[in-house]
Protein backbone atom coordinates (compact mmCIF):
# COMPACT_ATOMS: atom_id res chain seq x y z
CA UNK A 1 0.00 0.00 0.00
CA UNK A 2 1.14 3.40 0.69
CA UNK A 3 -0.71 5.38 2.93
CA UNK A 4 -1.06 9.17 2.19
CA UNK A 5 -0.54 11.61 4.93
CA UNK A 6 0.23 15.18 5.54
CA UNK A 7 0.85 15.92 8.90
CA UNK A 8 4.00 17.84 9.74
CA UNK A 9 7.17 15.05 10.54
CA UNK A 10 9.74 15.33 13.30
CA UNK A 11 13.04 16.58 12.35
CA UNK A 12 15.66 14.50 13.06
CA UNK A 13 18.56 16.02 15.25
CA UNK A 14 22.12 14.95 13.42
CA UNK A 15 24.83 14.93 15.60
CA UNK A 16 28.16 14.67 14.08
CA UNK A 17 30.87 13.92 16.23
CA UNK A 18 34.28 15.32 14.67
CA UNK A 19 37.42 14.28 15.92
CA UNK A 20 39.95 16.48 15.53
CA UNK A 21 44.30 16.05 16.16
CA UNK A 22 46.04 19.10 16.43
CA UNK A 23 50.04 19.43 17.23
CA UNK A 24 52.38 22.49 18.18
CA UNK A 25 54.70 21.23 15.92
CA UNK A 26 52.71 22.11 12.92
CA UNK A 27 53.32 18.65 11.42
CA UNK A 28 50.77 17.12 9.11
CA UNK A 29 48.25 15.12 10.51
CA UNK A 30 47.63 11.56 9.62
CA UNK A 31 44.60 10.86 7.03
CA UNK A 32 43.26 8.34 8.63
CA UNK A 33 39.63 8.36 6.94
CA UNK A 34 40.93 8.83 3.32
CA UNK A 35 38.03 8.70 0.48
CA UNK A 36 38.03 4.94 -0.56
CA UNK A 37 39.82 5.02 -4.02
CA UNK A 38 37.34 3.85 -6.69
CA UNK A 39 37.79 1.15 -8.80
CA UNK A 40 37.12 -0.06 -12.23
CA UNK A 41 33.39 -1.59 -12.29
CA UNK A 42 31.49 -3.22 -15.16
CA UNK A 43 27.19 -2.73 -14.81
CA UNK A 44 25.16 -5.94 -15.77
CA UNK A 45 22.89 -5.12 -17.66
CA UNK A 46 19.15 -5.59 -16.50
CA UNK A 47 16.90 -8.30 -17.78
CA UNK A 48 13.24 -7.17 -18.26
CA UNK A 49 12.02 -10.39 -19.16
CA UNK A 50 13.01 -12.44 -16.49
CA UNK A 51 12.07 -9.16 -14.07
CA UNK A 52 8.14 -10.26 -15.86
CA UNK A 53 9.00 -13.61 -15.06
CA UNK A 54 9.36 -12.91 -11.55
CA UNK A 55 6.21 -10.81 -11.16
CA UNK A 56 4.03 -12.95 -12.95
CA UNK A 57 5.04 -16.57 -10.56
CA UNK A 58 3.92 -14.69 -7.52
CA UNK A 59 0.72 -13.64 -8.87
CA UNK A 60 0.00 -17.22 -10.16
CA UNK A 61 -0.05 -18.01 -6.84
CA UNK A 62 -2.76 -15.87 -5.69
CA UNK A 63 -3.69 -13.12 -3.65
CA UNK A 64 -0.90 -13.63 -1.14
CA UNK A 65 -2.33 -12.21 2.34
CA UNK A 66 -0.18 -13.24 5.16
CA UNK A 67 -2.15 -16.91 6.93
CA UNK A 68 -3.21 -17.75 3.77
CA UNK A 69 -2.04 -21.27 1.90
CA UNK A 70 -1.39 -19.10 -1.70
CA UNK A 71 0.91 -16.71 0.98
CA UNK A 72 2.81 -19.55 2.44
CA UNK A 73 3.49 -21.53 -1.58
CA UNK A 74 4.82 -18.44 -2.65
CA UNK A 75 7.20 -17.60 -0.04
CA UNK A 76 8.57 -20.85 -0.35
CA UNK A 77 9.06 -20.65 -3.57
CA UNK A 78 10.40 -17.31 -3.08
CA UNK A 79 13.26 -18.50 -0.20
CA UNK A 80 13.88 -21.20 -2.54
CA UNK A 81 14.92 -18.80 -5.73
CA UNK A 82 17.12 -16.71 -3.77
CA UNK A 83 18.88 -20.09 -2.11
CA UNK A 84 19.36 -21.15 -5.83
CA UNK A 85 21.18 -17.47 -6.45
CA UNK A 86 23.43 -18.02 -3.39
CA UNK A 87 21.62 -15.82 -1.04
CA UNK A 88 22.17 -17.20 2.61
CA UNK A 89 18.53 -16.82 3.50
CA UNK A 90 16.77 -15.93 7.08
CA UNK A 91 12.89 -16.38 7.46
CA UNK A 92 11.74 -14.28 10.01
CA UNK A 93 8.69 -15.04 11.54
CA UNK A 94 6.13 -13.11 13.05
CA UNK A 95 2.50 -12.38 14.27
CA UNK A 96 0.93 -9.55 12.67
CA UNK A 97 -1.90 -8.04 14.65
CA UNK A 98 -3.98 -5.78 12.05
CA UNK A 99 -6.88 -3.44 12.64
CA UNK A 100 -9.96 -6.14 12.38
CA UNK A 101 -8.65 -7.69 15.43
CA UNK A 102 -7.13 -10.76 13.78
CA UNK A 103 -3.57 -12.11 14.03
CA UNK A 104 -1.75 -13.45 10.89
CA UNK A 105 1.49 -15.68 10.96
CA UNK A 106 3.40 -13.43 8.74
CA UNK A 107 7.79 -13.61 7.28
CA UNK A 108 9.74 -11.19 6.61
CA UNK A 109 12.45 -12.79 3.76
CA UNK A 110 16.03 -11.46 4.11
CA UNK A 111 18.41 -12.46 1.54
CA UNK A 112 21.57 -11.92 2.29
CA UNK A 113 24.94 -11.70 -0.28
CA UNK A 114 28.27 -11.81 1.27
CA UNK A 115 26.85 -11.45 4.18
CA UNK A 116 30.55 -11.18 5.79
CA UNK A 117 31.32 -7.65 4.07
CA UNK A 118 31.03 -4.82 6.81
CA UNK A 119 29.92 -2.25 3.67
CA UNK A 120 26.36 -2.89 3.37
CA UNK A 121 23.16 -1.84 1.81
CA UNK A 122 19.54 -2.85 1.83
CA UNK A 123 17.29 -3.11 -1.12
CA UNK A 124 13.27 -3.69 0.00
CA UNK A 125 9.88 -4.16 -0.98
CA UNK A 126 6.89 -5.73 0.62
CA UNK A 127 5.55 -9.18 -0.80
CA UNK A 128 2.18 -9.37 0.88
CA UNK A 129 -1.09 -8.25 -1.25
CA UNK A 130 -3.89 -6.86 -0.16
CA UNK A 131 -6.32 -8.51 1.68
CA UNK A 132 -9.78 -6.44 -0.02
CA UNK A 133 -10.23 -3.90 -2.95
CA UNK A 134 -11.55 -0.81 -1.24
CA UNK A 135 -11.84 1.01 -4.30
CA UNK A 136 -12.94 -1.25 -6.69
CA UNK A 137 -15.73 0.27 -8.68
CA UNK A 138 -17.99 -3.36 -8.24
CA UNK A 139 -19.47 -3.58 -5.21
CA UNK A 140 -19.13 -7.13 -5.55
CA UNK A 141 -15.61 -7.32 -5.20
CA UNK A 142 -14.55 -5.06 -2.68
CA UNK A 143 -14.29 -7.87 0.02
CA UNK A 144 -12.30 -10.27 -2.14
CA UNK A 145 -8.71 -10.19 -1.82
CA UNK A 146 -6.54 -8.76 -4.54
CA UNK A 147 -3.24 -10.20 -6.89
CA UNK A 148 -1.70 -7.17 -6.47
CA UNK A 149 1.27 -7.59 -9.58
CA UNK A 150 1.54 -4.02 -9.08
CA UNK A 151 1.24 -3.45 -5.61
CA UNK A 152 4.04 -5.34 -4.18
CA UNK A 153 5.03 -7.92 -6.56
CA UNK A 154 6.55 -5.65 -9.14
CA UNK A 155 9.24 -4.38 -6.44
CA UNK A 156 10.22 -7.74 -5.29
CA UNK A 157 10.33 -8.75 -9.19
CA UNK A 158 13.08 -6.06 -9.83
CA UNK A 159 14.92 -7.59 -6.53
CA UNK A 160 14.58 -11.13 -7.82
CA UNK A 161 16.27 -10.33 -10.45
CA UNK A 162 18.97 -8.34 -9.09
CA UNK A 163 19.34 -11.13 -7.25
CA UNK A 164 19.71 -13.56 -9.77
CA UNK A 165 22.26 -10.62 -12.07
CA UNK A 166 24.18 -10.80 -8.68
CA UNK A 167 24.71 -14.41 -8.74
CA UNK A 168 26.11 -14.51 -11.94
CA UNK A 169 28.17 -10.53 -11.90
CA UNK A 170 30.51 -10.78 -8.49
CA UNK A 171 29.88 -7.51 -6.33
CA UNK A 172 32.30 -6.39 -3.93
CA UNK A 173 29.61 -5.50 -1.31
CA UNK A 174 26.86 -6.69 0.87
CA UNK A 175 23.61 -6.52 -0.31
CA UNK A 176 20.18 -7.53 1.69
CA UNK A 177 17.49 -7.83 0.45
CA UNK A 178 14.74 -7.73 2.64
CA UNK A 179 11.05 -8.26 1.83
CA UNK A 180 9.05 -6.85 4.19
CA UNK A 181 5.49 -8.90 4.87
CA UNK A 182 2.41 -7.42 6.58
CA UNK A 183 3.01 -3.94 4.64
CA UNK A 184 -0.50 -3.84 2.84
CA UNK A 185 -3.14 -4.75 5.67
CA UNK A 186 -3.91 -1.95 7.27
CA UNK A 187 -7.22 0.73 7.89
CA UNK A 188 -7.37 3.75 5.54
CA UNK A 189 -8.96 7.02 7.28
CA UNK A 190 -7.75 10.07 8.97
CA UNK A 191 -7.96 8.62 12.32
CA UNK A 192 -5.99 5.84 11.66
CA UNK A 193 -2.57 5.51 13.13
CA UNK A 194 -0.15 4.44 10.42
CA UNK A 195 1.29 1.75 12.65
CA UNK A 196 -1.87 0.00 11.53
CA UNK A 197 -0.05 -0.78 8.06
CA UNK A 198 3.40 -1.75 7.38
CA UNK A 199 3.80 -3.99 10.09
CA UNK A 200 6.61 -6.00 8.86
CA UNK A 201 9.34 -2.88 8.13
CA UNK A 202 8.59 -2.38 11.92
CA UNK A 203 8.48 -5.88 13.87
CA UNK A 204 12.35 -6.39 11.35
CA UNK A 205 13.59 -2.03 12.47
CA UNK A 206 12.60 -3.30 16.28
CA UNK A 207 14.35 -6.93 15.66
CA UNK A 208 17.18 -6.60 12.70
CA UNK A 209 18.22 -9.86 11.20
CA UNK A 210 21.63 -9.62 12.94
CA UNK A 211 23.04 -8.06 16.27
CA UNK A 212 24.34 -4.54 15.95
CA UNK A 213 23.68 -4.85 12.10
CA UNK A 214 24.54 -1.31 10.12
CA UNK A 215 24.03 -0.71 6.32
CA UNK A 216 24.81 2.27 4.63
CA UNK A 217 21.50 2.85 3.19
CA UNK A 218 18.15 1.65 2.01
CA UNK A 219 16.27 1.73 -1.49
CA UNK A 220 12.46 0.16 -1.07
CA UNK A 221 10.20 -0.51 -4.60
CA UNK A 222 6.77 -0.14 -4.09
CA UNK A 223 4.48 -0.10 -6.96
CA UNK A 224 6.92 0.16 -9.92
CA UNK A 225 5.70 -1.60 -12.24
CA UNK A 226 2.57 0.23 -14.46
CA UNK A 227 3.12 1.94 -17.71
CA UNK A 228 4.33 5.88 -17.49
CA UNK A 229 5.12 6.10 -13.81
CA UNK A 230 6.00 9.13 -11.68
CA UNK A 231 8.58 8.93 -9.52
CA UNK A 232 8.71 11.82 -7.34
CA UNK A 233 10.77 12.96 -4.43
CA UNK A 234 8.54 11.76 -1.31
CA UNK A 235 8.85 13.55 2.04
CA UNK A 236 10.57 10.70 4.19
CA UNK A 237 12.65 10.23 1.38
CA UNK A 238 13.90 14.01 1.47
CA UNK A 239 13.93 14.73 5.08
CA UNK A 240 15.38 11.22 6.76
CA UNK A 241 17.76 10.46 3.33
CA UNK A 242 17.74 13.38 1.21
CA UNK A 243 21.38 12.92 0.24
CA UNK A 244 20.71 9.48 -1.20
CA UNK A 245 17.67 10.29 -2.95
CA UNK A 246 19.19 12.80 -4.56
CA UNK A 247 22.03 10.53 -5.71
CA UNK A 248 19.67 7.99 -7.50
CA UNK A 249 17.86 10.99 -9.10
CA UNK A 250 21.24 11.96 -10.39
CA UNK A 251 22.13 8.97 -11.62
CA UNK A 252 18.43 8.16 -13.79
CA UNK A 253 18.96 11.36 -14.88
CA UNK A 254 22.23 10.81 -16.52
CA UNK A 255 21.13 7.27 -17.47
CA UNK A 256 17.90 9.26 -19.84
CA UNK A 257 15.62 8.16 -17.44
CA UNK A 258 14.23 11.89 -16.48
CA UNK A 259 10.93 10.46 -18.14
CA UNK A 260 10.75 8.32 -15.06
CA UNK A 261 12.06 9.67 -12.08
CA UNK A 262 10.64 13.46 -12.18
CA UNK A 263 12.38 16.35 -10.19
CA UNK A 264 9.28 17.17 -8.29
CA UNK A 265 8.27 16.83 -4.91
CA UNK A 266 5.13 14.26 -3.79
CA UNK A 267 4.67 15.08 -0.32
CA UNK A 268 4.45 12.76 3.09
CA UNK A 269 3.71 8.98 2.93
CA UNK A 270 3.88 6.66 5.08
CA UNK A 271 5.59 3.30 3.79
CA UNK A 272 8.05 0.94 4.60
CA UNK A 273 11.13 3.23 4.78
CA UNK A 274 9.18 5.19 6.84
CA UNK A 275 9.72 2.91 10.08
CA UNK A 276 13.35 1.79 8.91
CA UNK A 277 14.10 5.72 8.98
CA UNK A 278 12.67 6.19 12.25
CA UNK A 279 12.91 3.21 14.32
CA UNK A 280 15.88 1.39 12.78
CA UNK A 281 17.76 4.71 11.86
CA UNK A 282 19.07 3.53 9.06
CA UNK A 283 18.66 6.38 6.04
CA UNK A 284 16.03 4.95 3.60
CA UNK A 285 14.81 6.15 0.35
CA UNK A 286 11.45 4.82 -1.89
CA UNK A 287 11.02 4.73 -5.44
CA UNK A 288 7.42 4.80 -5.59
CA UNK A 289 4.84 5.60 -8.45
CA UNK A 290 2.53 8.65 -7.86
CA UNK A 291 0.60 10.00 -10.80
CA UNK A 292 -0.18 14.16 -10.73
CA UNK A 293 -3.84 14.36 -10.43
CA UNK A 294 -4.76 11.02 -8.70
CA UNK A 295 -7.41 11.16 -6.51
CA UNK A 296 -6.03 9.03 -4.20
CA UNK A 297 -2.18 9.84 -4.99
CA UNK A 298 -1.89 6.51 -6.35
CA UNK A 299 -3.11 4.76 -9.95
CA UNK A 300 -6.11 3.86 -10.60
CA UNK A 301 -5.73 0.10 -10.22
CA UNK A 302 -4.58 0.60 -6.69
CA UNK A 303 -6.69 -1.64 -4.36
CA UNK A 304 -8.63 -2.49 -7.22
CA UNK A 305 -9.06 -5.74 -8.90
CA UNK A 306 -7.19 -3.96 -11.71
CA UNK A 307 -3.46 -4.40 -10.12
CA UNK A 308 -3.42 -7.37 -12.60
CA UNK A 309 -0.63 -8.90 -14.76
CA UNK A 310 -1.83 -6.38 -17.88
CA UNK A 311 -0.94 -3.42 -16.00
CA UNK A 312 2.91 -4.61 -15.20
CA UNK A 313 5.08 -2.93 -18.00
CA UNK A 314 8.05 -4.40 -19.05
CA UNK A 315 10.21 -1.41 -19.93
CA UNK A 316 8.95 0.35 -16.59
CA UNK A 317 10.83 -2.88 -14.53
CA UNK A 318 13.30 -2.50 -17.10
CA UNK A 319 14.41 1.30 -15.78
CA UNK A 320 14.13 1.05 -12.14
CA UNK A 321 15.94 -1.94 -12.88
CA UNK A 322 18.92 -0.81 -14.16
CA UNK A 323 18.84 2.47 -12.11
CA UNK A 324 18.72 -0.09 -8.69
CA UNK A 325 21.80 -2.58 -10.30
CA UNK A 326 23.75 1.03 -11.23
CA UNK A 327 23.67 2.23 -7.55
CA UNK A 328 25.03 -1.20 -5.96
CA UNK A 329 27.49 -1.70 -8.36
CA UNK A 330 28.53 1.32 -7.93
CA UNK A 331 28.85 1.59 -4.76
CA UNK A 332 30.90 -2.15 -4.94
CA UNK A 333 33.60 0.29 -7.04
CA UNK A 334 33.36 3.11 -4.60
CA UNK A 335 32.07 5.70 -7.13
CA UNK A 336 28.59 6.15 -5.74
């Protein structure tokens, strides 16, 4: 999901210790944090169709709402891709308590590649679909559950298969990716607290896979995979990791994706990165698709029976893609 909201955020209070060596001598000080030299890197290049691939498996499966037997096939199969890519995988098990009152066995996936390396970075999305269509248009169908191909299996498609490019391109870095489960079932309304959705990203920032585990920084997909998306500069994205988004706005910039990622601003949301920002503290952006002039801030197959397989667009998983693979590798070289 991705629930809108514009109330004003905290700021964060940075405090950045320096530590400074001074001598009467006037002798030059050691460099002891010198700039990582960078180092020739080659980008793989992104494979759209097997990105497809990816997004259409989990929706054969089903509306995949956490408790549910279509839920539970696909994450197996899903533990079981990343295994075959080399990922050392953790399955992280929890009880989401949502808004009706029920409790849902619910995993968060991590996949983890060279999990050893101390430079790290975490690349999300949520794998859960939504449990009703609140905005379908037939009354019929507003209680049934949804596929969502959009809405949360076009982000872990593009991870898939940056999983599977990893396997087969050595990167000198460590990469998790986490799927965050629980994300979609929450209550819309202006009332409702936004802990109500997004419940994995906070039971995994209140219980990280490892002790004292640190990464760098965090990209999150959600809903990038429809025709002509906007992806605009978000709110927690600016204010908690405004540095890195602007980095990966650079970069599809200079890659000719300005078609895409848009120099605009989109306002507050909460999401995923949201709780990883705040409760985890580790700096977080989202790449998230948020048309001008939507009524809800979202497309119009959003929590609709119409976030189908014939709204995913291959070229769309194509770009965000290749802008995600860029930034790791990348960073693997030093020169991001």
């Amino acid at each position: 999901m991705k629930y809108l909201h514009y109330s004003a955020f905290s700021i964060i209070s940075l405090f950045l210790v320096i530590s400074l060596s001074s001598c009467k001598d006037d002798a030059k000080p050691t460099n002891k944090t010198a700039t990582p030299t960078p180092t020739k890197i080659s980008i793989p290049a992104f494979n759209q169709d097997s990105a497809y691939y990816f997004v259409e498996k989990q929706v054969s499966f089903g509306p995949r709402v956490p408790g549910s037997k279509e839920h539970e096939a696909c994450k197996n199969w899903m533990v079981s891709e990343f295994k075959r890519f080399g990922a050392s995988v953790i399955e992280q098990d929890f009880e989401a308590s949502i808004f009706t009152g029920d409790v849902l066995a619910s995993t968060n996936i991590i996949a983890q590649f060279n999990p050893e390396h101390k430079k790290r970075v975490i690349l999300s999305a949520h794998w859960d679909s939504r449990m009703f269509a609140e905005e379908d248009k037939d009354a019929n169908k507003v209680d049934d559950p949804i596929l969502g191909a959009d809405d949360g299996a076009s982000g872990v498609g593009v991870l898939m298969e940056i999983a599977r490019t990893m396997s087969n391109n050595d990167i000198d870095l460590g990469v998790d990716i986490v799927l965050f489960d629980a994300e979609d079932q929450g209550k819309r309304g202006p009332n409702e607290p936004i802990t109500n959705w997004c419940i994995g990203s906070q039971y995994w920032s209140k219980n990280k896979h490892k002790r004292n585990y640190k990464a760098r920084y965090g990209i999150l997909l959600d809903m990038v995979g429809s025709k002509n998306p906007r992806f605009g500069k978000d709110q927690v994205s600016k204010e908690y990791a405004g540095l890195i988004q602007q980095k990966v706005w650079d970069l599809a910039r200079n890659m000719g994706y300005t078609d895409m990622f848009v120099d605009e601003f989109t306002g507050a949301l909460t999401d995923d990165h949201y709780f990883v920002n705040v409760i985890a503290g580790i700096p977080m952006i989202d790449i998230i698709n948020q048309p001008k002039g939507s009524e809800t801030g979202f497309m119009r197959h959003w929590h609709t029976h119409g976030d189908n397989m014939d709204i995913i667009d291959k070229r769309t998983l194509r770009v965000v893609g290749q802008v995600v693979t860029a930034v790791i590798y990348k960073e693997s070289g030093n020169q991001f």
